[in-house]
C-alpha atoms as a PDB file:
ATOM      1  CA  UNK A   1     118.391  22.658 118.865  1.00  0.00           C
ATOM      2  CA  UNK A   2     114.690  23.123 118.387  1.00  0.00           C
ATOM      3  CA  UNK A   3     112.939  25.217 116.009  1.00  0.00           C
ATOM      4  CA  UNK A   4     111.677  27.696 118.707  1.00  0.00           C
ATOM      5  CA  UNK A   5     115.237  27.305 120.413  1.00  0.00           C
ATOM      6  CA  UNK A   6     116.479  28.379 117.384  1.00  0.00           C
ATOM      7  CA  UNK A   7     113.988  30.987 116.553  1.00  0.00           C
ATOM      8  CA  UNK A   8     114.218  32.599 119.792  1.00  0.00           C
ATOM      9  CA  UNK A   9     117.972  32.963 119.759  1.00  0.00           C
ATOM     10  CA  UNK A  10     118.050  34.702 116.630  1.00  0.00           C
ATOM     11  CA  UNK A  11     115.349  36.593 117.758  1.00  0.00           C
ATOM     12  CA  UNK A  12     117.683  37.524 121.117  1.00  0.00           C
ATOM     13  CA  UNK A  13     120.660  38.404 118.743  1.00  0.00           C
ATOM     14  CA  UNK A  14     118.399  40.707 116.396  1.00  0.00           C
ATOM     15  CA  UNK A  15     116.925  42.143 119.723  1.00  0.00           C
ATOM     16  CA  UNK A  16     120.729  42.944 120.839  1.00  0.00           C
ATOM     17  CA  UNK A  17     122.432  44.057 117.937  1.00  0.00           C
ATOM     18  CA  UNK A  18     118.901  46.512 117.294  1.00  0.00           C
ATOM     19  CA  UNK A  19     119.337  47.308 120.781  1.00  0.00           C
ATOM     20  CA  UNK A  20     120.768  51.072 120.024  1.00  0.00           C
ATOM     21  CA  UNK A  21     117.870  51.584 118.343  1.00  0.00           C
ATOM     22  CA  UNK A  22     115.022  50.469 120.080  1.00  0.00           C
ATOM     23  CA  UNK A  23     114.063  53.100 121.585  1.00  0.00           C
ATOM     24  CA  UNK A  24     113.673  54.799 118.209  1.00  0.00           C
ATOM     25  CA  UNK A  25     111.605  51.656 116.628  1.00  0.00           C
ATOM     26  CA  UNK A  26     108.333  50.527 117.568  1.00  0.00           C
ATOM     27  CA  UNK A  27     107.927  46.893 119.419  1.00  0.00           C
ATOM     28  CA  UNK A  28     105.512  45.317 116.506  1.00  0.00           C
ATOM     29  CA  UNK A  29     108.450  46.418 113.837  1.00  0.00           C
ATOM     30  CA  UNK A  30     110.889  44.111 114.887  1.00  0.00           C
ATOM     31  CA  UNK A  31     108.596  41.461 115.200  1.00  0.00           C
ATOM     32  CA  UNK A  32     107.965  42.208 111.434  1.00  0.00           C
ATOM     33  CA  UNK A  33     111.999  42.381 110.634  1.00  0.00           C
ATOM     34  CA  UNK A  34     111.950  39.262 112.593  1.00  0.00           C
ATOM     35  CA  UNK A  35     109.410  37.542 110.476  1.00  0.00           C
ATOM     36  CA  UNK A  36     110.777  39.029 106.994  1.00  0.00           C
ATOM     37  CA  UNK A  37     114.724  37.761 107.564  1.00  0.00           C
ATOM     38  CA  UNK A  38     113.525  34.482 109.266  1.00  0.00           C
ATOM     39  CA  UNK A  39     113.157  32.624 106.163  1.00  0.00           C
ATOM     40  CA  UNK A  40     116.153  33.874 104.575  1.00  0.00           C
ATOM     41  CA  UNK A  41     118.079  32.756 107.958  1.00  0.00           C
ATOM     42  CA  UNK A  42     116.747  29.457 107.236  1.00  0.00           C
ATOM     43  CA  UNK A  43     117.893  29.099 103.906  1.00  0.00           C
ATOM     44  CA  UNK A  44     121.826  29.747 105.384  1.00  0.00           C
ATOM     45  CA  UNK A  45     121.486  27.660 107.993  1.00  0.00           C
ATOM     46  CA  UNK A  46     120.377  24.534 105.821  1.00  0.00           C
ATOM     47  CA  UNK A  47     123.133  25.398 103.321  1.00  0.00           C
ATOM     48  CA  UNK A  48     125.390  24.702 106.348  1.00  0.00           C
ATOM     49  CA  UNK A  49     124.339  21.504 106.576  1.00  0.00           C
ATOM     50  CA  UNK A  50     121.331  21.789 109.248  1.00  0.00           C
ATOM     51  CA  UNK A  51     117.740  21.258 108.708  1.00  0.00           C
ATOM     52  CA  UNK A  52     114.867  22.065 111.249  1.00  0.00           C
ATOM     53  CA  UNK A  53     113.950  19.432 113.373  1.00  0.00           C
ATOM     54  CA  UNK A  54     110.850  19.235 112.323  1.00  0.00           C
ATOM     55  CA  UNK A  55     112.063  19.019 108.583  1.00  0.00           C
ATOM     56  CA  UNK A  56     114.293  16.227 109.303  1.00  0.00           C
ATOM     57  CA  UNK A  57     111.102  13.846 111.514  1.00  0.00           C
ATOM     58  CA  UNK A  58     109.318  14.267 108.193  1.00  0.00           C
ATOM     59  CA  UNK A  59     112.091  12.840 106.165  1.00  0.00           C
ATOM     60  CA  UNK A  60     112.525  10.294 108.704  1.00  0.00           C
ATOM     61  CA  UNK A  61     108.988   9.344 108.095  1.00  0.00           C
ATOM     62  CA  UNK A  62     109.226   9.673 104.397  1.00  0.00           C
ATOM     63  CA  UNK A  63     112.241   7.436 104.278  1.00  0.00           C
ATOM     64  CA  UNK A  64     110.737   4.914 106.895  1.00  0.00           C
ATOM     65  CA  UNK A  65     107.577   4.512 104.494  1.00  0.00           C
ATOM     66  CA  UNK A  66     109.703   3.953 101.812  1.00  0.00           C
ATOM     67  CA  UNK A  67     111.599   1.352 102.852  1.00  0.00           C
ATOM     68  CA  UNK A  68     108.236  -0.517 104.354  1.00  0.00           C
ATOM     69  CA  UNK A  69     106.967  -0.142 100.676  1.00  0.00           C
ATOM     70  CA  UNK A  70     110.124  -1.871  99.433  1.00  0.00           C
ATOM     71  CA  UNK A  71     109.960  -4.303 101.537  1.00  0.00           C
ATOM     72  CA  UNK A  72     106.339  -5.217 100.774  1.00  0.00           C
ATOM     73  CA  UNK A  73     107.055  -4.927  97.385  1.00  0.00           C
ATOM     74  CA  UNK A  74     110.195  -7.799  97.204  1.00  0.00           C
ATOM     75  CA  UNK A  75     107.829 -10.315  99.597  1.00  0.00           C
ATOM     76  CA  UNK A  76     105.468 -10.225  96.671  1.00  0.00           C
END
């Protein structure tokens, strides 16, 4: 799942469950909630054992540098 895949789904489920009161709430304030939980959301998710996809290309890269480096480092 992407990150805006991901984002937007939570943002659907936030939207439902605050559903009862949106009416009372102004449209810019859960875009705020949304914003303020998101990173605490994140932090659960990658304690489950997921990262963003994003996260894990840049490890991929990270890793696939690394092992170029090693590898130019036993030729010499």
């Amino acid at each position: 799942m992407s990150d805006k895949d991901l984002i937007q789904a939570l943002k659907q489920i936030i939207e439902k469950e605050l559903g009862r009161f949106n009416k009372l709430l102004p449209k810019d304030m859960l875009s705020t909630i949304e914003k303020k939980i998101a990173p605490e959301i994140e932090n659960i998710i990658e304690q489950s054992g997921y990262v963003k996809k994003s996260k894990y290309k840049n490890l991929e890269k990270i890793i696939s540098d690394l092992e170029k480096r090693i590898d130019d480092l036993e030729k010499n």
